[in-house]
N, C-alpha and C. Protein backbone atom coordinates (compact mmCIF):
# COMPACT_ATOMS: atom_id res chain seq x y z
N UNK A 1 -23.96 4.79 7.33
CA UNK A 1 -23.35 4.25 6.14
C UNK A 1 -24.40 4.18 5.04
N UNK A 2 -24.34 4.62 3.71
CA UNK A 2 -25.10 4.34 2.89
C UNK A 2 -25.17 3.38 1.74
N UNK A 3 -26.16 2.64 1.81
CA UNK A 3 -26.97 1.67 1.16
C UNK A 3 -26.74 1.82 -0.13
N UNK A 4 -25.62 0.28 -0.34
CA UNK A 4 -25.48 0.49 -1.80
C UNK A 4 -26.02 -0.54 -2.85
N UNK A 5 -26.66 -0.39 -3.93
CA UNK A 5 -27.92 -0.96 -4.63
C UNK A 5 -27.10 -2.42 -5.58
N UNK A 6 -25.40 -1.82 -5.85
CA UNK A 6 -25.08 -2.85 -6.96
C UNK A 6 -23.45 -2.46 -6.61
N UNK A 7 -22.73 -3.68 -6.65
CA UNK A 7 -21.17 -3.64 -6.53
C UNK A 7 -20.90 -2.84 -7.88
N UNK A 8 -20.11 -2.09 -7.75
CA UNK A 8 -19.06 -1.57 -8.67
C UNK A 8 -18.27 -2.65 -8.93
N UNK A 9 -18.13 -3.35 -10.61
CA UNK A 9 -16.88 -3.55 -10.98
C UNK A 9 -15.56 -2.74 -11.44
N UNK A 10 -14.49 -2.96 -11.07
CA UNK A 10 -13.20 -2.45 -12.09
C UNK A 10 -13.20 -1.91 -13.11
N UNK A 11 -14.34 -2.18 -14.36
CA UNK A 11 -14.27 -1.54 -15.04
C UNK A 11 -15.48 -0.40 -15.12
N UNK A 12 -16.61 -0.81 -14.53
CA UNK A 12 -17.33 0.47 -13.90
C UNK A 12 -16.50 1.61 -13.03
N UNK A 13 -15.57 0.99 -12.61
CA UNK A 13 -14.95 1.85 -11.48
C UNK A 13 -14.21 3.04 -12.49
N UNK A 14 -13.49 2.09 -13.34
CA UNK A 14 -12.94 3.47 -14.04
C UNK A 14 -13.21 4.24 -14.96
N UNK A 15 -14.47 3.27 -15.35
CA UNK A 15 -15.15 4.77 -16.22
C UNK A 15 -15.72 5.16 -15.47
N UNK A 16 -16.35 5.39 -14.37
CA UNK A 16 -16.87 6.55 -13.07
C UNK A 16 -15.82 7.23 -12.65
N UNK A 17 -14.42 6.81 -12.08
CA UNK A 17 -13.47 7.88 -12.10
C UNK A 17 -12.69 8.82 -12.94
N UNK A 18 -13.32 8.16 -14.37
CA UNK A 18 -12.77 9.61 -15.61
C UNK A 18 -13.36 10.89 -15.28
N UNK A 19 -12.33 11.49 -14.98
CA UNK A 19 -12.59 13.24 -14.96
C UNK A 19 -13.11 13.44 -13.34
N UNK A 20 -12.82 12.49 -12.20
CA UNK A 20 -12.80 12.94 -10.65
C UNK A 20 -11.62 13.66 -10.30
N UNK A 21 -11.35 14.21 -9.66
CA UNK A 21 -10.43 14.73 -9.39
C UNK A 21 -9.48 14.50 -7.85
N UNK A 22 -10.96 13.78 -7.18
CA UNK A 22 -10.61 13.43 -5.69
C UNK A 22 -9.55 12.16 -6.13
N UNK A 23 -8.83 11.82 -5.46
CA UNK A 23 -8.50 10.28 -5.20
C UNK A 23 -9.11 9.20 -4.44
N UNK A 24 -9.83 8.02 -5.42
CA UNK A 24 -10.51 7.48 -4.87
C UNK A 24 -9.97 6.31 -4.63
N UNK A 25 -10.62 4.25 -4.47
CA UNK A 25 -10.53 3.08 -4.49
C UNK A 25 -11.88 2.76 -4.50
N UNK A 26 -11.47 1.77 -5.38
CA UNK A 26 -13.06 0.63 -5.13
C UNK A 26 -12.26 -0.64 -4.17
N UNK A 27 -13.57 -0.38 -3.23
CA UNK A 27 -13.05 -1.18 -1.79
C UNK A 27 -14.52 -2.24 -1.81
N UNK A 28 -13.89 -3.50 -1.98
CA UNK A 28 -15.18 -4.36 -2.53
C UNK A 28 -16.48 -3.72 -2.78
N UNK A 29 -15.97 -3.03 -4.21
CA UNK A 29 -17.43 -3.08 -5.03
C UNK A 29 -17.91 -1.48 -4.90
N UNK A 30 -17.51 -1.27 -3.72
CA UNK A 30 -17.66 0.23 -3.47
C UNK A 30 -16.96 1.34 -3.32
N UNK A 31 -16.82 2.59 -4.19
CA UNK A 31 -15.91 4.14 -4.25
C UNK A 31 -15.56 4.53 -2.61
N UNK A 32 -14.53 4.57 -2.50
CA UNK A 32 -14.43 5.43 -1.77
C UNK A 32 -13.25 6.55 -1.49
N UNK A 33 -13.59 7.81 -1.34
CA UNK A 33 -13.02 8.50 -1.38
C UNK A 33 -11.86 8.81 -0.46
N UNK A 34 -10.21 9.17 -0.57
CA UNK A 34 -9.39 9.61 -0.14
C UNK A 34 -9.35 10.92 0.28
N UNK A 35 -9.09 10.94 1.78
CA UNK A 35 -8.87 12.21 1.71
C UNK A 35 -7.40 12.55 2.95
N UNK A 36 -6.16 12.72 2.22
CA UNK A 36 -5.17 12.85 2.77
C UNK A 36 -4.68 13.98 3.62
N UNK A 37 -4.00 14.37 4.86
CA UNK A 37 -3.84 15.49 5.10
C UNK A 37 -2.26 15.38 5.34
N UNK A 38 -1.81 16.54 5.28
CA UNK A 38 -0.44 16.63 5.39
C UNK A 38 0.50 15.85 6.05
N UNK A 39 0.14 15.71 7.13
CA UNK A 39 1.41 14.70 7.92
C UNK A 39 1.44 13.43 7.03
N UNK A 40 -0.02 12.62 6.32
CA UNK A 40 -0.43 11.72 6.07
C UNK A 40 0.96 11.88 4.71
N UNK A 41 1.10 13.38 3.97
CA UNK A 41 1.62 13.01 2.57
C UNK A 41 3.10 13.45 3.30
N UNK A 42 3.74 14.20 4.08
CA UNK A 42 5.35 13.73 4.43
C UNK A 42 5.86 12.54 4.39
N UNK A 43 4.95 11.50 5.53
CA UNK A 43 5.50 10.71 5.59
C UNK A 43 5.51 9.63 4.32
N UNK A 44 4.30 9.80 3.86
CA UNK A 44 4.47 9.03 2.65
C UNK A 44 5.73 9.29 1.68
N UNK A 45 5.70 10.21 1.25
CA UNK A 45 7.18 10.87 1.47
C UNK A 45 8.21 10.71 1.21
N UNK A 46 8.72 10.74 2.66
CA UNK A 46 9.76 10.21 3.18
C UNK A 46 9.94 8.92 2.76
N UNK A 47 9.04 7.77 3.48
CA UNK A 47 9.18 6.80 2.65
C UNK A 47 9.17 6.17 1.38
N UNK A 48 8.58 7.12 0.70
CA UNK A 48 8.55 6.45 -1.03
C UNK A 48 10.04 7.39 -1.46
N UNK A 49 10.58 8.33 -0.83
CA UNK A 49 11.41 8.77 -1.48
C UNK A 49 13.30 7.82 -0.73
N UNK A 50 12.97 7.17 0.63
CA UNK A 50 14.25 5.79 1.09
C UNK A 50 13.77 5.09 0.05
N UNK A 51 12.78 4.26 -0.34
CA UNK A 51 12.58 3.22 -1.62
C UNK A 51 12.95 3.66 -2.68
N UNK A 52 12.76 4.31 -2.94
CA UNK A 52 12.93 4.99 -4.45
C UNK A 52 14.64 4.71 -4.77
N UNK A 53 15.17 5.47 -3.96
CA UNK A 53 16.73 5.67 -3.53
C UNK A 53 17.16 4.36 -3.72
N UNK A 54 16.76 3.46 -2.57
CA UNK A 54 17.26 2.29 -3.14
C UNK A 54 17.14 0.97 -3.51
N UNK A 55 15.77 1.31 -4.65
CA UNK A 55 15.18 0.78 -5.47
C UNK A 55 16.32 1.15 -7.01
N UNK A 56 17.30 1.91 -6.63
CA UNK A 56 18.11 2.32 -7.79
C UNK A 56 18.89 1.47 -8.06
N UNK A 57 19.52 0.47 -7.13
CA UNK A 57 20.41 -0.17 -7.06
C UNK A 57 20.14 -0.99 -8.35
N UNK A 58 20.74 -1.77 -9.04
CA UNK A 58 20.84 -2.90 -10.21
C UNK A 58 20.05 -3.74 -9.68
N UNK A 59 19.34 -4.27 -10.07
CA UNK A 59 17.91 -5.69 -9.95
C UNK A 59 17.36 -5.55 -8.51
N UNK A 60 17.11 -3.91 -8.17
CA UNK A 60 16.20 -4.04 -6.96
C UNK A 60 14.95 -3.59 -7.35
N UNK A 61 14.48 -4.18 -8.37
CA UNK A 61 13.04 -3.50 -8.60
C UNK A 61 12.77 -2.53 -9.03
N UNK A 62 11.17 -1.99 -8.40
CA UNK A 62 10.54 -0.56 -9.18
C UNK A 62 9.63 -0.35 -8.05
N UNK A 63 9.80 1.03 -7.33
CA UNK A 63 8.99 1.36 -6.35
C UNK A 63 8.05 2.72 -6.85
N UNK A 64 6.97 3.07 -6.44
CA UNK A 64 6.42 3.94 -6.48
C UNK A 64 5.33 4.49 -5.55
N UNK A 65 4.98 5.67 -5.78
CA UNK A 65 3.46 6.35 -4.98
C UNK A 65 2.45 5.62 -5.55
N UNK A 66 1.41 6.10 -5.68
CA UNK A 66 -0.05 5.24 -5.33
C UNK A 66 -0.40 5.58 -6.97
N UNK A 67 -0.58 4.09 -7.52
CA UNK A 67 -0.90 3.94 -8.75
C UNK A 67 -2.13 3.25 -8.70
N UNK A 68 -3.42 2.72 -9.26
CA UNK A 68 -4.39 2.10 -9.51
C UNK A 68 -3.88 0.42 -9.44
N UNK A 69 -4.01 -0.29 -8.10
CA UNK A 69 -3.73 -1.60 -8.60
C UNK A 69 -5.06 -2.36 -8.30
N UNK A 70 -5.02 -2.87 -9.11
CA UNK A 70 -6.28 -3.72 -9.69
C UNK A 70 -5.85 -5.31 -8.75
N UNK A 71 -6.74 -5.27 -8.01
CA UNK A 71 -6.57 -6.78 -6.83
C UNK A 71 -7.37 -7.85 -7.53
N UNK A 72 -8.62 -7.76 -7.55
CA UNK A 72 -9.47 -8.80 -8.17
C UNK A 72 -10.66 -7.73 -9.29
N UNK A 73 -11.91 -8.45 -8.75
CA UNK A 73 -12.91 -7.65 -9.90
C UNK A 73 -13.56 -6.46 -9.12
N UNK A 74 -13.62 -6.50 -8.12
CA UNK A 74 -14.24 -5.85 -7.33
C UNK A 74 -13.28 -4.76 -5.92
N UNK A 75 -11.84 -4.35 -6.13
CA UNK A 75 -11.35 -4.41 -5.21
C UNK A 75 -10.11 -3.36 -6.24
N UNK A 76 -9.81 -2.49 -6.29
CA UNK A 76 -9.01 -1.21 -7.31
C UNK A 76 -7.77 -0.28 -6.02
N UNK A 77 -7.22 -0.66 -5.37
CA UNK A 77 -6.62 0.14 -4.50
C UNK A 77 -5.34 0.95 -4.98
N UNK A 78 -4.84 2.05 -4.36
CA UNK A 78 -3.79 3.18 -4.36
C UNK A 78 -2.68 3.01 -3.05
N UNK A 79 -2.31 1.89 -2.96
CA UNK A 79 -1.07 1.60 -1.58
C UNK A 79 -0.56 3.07 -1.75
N UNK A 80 -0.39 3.33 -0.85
CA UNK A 80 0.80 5.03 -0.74
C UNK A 80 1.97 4.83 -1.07
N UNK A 81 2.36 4.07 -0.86
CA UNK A 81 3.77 3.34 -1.40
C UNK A 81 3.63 1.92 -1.77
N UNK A 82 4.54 1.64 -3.05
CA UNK A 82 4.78 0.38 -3.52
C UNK A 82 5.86 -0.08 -4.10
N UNK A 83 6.23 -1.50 -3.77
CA UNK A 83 7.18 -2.14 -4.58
C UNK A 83 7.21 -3.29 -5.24
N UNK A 84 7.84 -3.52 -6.46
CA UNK A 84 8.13 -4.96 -6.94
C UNK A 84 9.39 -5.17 -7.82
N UNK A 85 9.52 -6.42 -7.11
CA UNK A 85 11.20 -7.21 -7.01
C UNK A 85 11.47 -7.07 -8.60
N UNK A 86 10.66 -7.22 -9.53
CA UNK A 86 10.71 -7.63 -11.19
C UNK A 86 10.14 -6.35 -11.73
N UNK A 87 10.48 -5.58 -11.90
CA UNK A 87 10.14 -4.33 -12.73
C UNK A 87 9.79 -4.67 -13.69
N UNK A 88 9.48 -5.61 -14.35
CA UNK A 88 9.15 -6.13 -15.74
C UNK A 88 7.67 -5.99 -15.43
N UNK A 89 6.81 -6.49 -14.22
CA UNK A 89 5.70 -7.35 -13.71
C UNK A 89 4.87 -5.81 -14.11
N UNK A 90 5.56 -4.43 -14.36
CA UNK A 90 4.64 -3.27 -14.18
C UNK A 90 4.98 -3.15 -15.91
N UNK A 91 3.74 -2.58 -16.45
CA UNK A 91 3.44 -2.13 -17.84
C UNK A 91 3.33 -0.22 -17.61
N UNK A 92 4.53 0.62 -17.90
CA UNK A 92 3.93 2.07 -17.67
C UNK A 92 3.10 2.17 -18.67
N UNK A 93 1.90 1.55 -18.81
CA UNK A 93 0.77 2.43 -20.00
C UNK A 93 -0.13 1.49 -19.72
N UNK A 94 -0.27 0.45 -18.44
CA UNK A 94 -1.33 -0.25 -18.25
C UNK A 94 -1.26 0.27 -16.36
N UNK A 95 -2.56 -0.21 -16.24
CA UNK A 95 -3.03 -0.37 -15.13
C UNK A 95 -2.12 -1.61 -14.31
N UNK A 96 -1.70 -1.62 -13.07
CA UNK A 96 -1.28 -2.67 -12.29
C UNK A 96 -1.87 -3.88 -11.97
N UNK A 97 -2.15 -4.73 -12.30
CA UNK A 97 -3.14 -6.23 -11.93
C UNK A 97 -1.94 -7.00 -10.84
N UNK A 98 -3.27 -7.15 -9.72
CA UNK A 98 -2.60 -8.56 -9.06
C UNK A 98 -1.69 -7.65 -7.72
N UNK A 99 -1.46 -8.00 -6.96
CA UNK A 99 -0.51 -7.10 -5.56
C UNK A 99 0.96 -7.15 -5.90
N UNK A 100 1.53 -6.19 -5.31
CA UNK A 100 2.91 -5.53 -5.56
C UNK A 100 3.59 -6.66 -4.56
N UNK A 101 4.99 -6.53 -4.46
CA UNK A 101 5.94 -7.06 -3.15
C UNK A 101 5.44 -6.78 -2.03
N UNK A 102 5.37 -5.34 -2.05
CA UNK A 102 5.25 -4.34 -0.93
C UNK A 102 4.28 -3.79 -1.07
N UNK A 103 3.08 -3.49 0.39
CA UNK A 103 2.57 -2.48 -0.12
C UNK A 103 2.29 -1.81 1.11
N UNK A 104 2.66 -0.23 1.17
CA UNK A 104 2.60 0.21 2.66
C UNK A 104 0.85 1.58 2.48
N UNK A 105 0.44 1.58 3.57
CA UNK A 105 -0.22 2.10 3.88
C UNK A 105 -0.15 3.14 5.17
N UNK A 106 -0.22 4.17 4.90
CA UNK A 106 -0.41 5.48 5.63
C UNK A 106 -1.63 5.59 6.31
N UNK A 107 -1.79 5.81 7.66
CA UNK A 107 -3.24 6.40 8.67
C UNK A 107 -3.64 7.71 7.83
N UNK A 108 -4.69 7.69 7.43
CA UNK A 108 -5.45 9.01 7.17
C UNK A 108 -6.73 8.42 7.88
N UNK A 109 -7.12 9.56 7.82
CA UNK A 109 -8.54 9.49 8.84
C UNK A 109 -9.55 9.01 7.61
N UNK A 110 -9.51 9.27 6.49
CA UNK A 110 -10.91 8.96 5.75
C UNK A 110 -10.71 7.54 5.16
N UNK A 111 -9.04 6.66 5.51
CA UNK A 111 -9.09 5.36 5.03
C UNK A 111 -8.35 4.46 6.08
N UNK A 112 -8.44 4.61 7.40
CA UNK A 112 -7.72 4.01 8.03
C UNK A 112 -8.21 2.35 8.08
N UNK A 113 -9.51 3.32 8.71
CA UNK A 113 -10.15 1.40 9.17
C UNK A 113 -10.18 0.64 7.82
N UNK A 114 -10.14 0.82 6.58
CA UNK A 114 -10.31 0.33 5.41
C UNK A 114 -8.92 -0.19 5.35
N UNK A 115 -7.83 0.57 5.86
CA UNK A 115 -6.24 -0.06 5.72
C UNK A 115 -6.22 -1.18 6.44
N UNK A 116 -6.65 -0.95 7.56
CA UNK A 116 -6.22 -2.32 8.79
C UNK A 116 -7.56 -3.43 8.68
N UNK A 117 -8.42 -3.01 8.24
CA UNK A 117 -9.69 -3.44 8.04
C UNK A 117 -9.61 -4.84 6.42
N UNK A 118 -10.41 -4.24 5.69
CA UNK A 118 -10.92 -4.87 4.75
C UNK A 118 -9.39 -5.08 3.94
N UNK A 119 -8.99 -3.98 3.52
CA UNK A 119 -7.85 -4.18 2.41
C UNK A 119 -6.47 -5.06 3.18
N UNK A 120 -6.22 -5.13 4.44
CA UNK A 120 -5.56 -5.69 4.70
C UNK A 120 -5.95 -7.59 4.57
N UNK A 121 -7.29 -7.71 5.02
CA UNK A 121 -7.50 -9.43 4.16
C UNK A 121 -7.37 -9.30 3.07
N UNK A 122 -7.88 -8.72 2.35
CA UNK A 122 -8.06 -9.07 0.82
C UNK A 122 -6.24 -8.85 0.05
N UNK A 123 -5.56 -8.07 0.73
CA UNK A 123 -4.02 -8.01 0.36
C UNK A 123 -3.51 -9.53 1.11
N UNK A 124 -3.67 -9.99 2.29
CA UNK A 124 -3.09 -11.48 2.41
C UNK A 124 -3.98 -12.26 1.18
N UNK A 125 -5.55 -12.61 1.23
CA UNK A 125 -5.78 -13.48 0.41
C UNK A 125 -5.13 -13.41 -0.80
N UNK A 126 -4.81 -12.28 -1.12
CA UNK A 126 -4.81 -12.04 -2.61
C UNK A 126 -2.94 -12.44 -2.67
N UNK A 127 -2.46 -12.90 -1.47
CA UNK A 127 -0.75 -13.16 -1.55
C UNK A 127 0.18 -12.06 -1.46
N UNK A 128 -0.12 -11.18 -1.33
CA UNK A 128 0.94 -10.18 -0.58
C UNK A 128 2.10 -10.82 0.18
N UNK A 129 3.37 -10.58 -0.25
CA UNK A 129 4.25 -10.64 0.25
C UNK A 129 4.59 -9.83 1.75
N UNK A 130 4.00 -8.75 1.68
CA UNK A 130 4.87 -7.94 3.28
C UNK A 130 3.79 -6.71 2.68
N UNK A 131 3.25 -6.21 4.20
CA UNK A 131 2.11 -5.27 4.57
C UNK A 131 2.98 -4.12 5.82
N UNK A 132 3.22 -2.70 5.05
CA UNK A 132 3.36 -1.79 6.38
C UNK A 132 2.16 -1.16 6.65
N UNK A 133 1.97 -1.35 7.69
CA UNK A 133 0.50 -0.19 8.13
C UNK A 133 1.15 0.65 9.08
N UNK A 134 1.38 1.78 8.89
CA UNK A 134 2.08 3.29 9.27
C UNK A 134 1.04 4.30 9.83
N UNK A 135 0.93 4.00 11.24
CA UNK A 135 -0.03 4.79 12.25
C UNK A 135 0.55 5.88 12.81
N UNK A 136 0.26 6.98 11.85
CA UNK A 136 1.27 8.48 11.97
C UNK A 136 0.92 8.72 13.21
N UNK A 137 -0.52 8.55 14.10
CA UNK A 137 -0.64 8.74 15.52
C UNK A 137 -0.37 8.53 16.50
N UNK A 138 -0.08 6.72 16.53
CA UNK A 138 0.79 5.96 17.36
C UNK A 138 2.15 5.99 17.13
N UNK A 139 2.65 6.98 15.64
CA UNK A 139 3.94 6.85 16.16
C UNK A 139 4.84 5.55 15.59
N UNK A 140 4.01 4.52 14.82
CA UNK A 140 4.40 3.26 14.84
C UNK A 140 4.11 2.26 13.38
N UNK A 141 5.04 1.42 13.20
CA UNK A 141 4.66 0.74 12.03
C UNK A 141 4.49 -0.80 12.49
N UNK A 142 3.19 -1.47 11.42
CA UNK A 142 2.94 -2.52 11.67
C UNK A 142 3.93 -3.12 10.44
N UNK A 143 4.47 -4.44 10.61
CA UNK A 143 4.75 -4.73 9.22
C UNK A 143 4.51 -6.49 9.26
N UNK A 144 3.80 -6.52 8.59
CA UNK A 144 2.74 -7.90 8.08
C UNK A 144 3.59 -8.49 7.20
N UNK A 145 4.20 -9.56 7.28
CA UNK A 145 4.69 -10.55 6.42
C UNK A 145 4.57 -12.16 6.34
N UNK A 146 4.83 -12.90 5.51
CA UNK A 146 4.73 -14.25 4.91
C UNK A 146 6.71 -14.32 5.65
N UNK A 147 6.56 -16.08 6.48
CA UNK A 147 8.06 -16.16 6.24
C UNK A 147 8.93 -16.78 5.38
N UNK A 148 7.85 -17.36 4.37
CA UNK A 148 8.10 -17.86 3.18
C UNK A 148 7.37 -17.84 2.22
N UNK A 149 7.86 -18.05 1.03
CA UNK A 149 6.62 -17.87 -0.47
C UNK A 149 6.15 -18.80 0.20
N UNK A 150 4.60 -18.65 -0.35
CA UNK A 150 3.66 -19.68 -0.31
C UNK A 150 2.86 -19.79 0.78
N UNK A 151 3.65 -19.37 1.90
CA UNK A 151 2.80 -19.33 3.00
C UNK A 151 0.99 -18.99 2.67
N UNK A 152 0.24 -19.70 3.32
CA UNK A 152 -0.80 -18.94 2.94
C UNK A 152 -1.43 -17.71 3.32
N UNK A 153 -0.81 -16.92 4.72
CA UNK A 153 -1.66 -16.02 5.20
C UNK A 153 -0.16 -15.41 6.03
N UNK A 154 -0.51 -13.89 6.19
CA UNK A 154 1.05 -13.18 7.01
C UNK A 154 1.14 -14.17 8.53
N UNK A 155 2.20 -14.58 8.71
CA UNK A 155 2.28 -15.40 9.76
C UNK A 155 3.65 -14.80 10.53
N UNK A 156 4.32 -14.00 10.12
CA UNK A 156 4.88 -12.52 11.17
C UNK A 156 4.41 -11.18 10.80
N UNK A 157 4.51 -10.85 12.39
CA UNK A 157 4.01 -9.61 12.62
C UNK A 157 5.07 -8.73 13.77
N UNK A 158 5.40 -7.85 13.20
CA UNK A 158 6.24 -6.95 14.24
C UNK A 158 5.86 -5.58 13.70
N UNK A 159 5.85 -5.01 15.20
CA UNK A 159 5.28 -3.61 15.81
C UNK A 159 6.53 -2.99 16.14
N UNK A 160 6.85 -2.04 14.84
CA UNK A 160 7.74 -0.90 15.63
C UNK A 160 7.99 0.30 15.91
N UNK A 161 8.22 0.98 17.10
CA UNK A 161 8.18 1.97 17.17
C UNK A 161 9.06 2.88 16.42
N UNK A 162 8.81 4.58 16.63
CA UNK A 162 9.43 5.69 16.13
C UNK A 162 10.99 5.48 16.47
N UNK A 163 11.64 4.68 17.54
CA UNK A 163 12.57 4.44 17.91
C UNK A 163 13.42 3.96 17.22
N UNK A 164 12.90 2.91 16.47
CA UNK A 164 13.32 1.80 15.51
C UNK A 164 13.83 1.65 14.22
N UNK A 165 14.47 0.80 13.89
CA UNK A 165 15.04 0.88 12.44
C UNK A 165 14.38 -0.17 11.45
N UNK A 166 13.80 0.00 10.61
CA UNK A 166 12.78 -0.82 9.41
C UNK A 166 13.54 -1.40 8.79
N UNK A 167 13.68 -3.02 8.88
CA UNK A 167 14.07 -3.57 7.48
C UNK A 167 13.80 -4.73 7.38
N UNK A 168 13.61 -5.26 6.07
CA UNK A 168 12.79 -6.41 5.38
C UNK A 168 13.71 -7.51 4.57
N UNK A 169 13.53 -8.74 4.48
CA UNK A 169 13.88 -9.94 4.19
C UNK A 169 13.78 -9.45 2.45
N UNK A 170 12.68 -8.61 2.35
CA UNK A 170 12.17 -8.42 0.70
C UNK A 170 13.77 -7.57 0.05
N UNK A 171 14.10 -6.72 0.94
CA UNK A 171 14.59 -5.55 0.64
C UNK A 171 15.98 -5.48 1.12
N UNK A 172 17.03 -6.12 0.57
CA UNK A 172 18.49 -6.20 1.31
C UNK A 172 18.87 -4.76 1.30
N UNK A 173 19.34 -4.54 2.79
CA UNK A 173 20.32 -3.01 2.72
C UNK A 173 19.43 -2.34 3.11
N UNK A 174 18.46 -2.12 2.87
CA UNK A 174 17.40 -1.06 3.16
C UNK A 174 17.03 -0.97 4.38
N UNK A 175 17.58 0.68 5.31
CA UNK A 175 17.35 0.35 6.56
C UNK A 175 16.39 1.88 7.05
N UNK A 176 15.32 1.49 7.13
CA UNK A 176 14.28 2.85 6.85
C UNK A 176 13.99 3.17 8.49
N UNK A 177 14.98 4.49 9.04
CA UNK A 177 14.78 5.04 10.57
C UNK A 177 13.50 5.60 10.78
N UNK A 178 12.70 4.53 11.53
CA UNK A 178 11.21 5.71 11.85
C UNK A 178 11.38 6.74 12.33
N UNK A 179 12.24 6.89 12.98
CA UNK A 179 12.16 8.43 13.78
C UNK A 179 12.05 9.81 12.85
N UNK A 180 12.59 9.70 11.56
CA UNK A 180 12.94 10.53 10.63
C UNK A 180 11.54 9.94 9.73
N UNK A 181 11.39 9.16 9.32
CA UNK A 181 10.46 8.78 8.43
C UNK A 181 9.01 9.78 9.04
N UNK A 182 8.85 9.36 10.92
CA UNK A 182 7.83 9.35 11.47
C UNK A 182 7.48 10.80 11.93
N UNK A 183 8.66 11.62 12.06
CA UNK A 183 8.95 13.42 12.50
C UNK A 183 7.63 14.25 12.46
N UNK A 184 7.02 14.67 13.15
CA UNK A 184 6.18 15.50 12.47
C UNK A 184 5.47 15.77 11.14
């Protein structure tokens, strides 16, 4: 691992990523680079394209692919998928501040341990409502949730398999089949 001399802030971060081309995050303080491979972007996919669908409905929000959300000063992440209940809460001509409803995360090999790892505390501290962590290898989704506002820290957790049908307290109606989500 290499030795880094000075945290990157947020706004160092993005004037260092003008004109990269990779997809990166500042993951406390430090760049790091994305590197997605195919299964990694189907499924993403798949799933941002069930949200999307019915994120259409009248006052269900605003979902999207991986935009720049700004967590604290030191901490810039790209969820693969995202949602929030108040479509108002997003500015299209600003950067995202502060965590989404939702925010799911895809296994890639160059950001996994950083998904289940670091960004997954800093998404509870920071109040995250509901966490998918989507292990295209196992086949399986974690989904991390609060069982009430306020809670301070995800206090359910359910593991489900490719078998299974996805759906959330956040998200009425929405019934996301891993098997299809998870396919090849």
């Amino acid at each position: 691992m290499a030795m880094v001399d000075a945290l990157i802030t947020a706004d160092d971060y993005f004037d260092a990523a003008a004109g990269v081309r990779e997809p990166t995050q500042l993951i406390d303080g430090v760049i790091v680079p994305s590197q997605p491979k195919p299964r990694h972007q189907r499924v993403t996919l798949r799933i941002a394209r069930c949200l999307l669908d019915w994120a259409e409905g009248p006052g269900f929000g605003l979902a999207g692919i991986p935009i720049d959300v700004i967590i604290n000063r030191y901490n810039v992440y790209a969820p693969d998928v995202w949602w929030v209940a108040d479509a108002a809460r997003v500015d299209p001509d600003e950067y995202f501040r502060g965590v989404p409803d939702l925010a799911v995360e895809v296994r890639s090999p160059s950001t996994w341990h950083y998904d289940v790892g670091v960004k997954r505390t800093r998404y509870e501290q920071h109040g995250l409502p509901e966490l998918w962590l989507v292990d295209t290898s196992d086949r399986t989704v974690l989904v991390l949730r609060r069982s009430a506002p306020g809670v301070g820290r995800f206090d359910v957790e359910v593991k489900l398999t490719a078998d299974e049908v996805l759906t959330s307290p956040l998200l009425p109606g929405l019934e996301l089949r891993l098997a299809e989500v998870l396919a090849g």
